[in-house]
C-alpha atoms as a PDB file:
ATOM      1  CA  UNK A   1      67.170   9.273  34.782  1.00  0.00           C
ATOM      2  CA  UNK A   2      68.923   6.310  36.801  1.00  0.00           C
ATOM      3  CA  UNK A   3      70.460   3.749  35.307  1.00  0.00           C
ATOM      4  CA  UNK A   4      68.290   0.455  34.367  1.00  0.00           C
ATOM      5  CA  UNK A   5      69.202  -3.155  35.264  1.00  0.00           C
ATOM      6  CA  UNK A   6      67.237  -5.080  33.383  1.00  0.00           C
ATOM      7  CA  UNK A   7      65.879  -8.799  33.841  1.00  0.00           C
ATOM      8  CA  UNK A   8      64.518 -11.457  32.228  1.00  0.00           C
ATOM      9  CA  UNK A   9      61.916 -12.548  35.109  1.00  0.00           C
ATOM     10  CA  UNK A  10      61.066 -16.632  34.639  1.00  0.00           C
ATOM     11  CA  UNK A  11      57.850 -18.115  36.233  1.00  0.00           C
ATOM     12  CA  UNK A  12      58.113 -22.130  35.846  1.00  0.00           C
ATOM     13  CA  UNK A  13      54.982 -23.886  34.815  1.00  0.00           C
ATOM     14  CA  UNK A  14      56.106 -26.183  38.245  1.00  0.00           C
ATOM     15  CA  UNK A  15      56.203 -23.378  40.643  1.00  0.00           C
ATOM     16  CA  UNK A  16      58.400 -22.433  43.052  1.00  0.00           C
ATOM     17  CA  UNK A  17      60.331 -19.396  43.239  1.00  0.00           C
ATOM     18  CA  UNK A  18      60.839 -17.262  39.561  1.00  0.00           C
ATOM     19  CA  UNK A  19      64.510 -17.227  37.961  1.00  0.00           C
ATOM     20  CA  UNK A  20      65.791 -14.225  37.269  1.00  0.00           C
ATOM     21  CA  UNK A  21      68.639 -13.507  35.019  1.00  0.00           C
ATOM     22  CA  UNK A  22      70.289  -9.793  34.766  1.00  0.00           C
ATOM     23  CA  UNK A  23      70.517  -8.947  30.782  1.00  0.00           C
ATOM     24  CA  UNK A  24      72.650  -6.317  28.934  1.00  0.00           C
ATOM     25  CA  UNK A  25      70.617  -3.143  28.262  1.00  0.00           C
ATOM     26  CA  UNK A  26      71.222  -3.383  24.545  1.00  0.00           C
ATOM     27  CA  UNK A  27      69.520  -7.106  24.425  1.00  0.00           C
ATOM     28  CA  UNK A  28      66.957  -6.568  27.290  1.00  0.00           C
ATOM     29  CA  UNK A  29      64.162  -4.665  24.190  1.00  0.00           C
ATOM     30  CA  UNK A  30      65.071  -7.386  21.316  1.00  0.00           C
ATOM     31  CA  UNK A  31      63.619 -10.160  23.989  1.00  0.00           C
ATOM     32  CA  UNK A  32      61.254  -8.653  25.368  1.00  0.00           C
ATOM     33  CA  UNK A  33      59.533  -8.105  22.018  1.00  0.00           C
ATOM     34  CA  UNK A  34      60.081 -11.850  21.163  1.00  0.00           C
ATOM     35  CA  UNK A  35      59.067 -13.395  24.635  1.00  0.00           C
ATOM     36  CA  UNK A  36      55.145 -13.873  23.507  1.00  0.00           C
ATOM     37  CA  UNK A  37      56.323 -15.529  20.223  1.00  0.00           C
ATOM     38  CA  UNK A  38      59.185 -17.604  22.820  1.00  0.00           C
ATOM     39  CA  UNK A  39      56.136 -18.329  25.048  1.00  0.00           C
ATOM     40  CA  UNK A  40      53.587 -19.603  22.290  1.00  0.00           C
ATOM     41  CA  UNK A  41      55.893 -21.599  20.422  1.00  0.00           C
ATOM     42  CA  UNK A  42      57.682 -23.786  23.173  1.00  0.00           C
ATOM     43  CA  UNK A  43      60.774 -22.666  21.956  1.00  0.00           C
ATOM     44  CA  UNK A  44      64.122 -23.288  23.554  1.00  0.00           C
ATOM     45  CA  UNK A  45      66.355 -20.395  22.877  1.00  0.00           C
ATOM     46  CA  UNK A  46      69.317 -18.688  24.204  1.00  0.00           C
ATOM     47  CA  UNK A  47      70.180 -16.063  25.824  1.00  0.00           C
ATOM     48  CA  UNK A  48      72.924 -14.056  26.903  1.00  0.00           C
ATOM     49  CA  UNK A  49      73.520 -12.982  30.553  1.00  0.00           C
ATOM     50  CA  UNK A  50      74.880  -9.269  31.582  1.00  0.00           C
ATOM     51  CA  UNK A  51      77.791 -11.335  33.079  1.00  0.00           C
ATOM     52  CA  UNK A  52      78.597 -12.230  29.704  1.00  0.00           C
ATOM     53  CA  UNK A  53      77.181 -16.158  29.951  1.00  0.00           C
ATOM     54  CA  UNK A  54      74.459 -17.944  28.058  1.00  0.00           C
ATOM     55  CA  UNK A  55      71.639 -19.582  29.002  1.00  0.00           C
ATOM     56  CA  UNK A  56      69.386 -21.734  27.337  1.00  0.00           C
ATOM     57  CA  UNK A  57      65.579 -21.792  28.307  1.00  0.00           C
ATOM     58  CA  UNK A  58      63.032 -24.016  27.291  1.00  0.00           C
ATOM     59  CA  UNK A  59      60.213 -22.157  27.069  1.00  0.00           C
ATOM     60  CA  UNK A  60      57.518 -25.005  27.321  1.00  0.00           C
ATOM     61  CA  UNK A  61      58.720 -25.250  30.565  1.00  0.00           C
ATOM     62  CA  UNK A  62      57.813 -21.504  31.633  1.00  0.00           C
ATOM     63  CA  UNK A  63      54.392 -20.180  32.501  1.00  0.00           C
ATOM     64  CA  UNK A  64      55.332 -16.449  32.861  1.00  0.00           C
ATOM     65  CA  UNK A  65      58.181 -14.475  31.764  1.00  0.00           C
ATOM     66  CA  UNK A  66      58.952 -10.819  31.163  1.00  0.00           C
ATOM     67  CA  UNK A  67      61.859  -8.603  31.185  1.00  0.00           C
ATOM     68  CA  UNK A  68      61.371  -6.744  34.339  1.00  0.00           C
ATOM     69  CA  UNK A  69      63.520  -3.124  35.394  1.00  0.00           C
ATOM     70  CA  UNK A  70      65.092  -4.578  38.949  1.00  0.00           C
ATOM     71  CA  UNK A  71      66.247  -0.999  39.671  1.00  0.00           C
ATOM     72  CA  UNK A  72      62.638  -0.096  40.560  1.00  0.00           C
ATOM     73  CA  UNK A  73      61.510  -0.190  44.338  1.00  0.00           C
ATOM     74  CA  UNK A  74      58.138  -0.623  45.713  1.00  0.00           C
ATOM     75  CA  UNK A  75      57.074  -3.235  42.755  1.00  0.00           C
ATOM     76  CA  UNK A  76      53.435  -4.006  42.084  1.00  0.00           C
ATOM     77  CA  UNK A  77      52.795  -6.780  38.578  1.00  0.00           C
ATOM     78  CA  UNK A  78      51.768  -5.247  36.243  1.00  0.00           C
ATOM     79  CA  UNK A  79      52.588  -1.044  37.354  1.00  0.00           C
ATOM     80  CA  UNK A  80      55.227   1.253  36.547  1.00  0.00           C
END
């Protein structure tokens, strides 16, 4: 199986282009199973980077997010 590289994938409720944000493999599962809790709450929370920095996201800002595998080719939303 290849390696992952995980993201957290950032759709702005303004538009634009999404932010994406490499995460460590061991954090990329606790998140994603927090995101719809993030999402409905407005909260602003932070996270760590796979570069070792920290972010902080405000969450009533953001429309979409998900953690996302950027190791896959051929991408279609929603399909593994």
């Amino acid at each position: 199986m290849p390696d992952t590289k995980p993201a957290l994938v950032l759709h702005l409720a303004t538009g634009g282009e999404p932010l994406l944000f490499a995460l460590p493999p061991e954090d990329a599962e606790k998140l994603e199973a927090k995101i719809s809790d993030l999402l409905a709450d407005k909260t602003i929370t932070s996270v760590k980077t796979k570069e070792g920095s920290t972010v902080t996201i405000n969450f009533a800002h953001v429309a979409v997010a998900y953690v996302d595998d950027l190791q896959r080719k051929g991408r279609v939303f929603g399909l593994h």
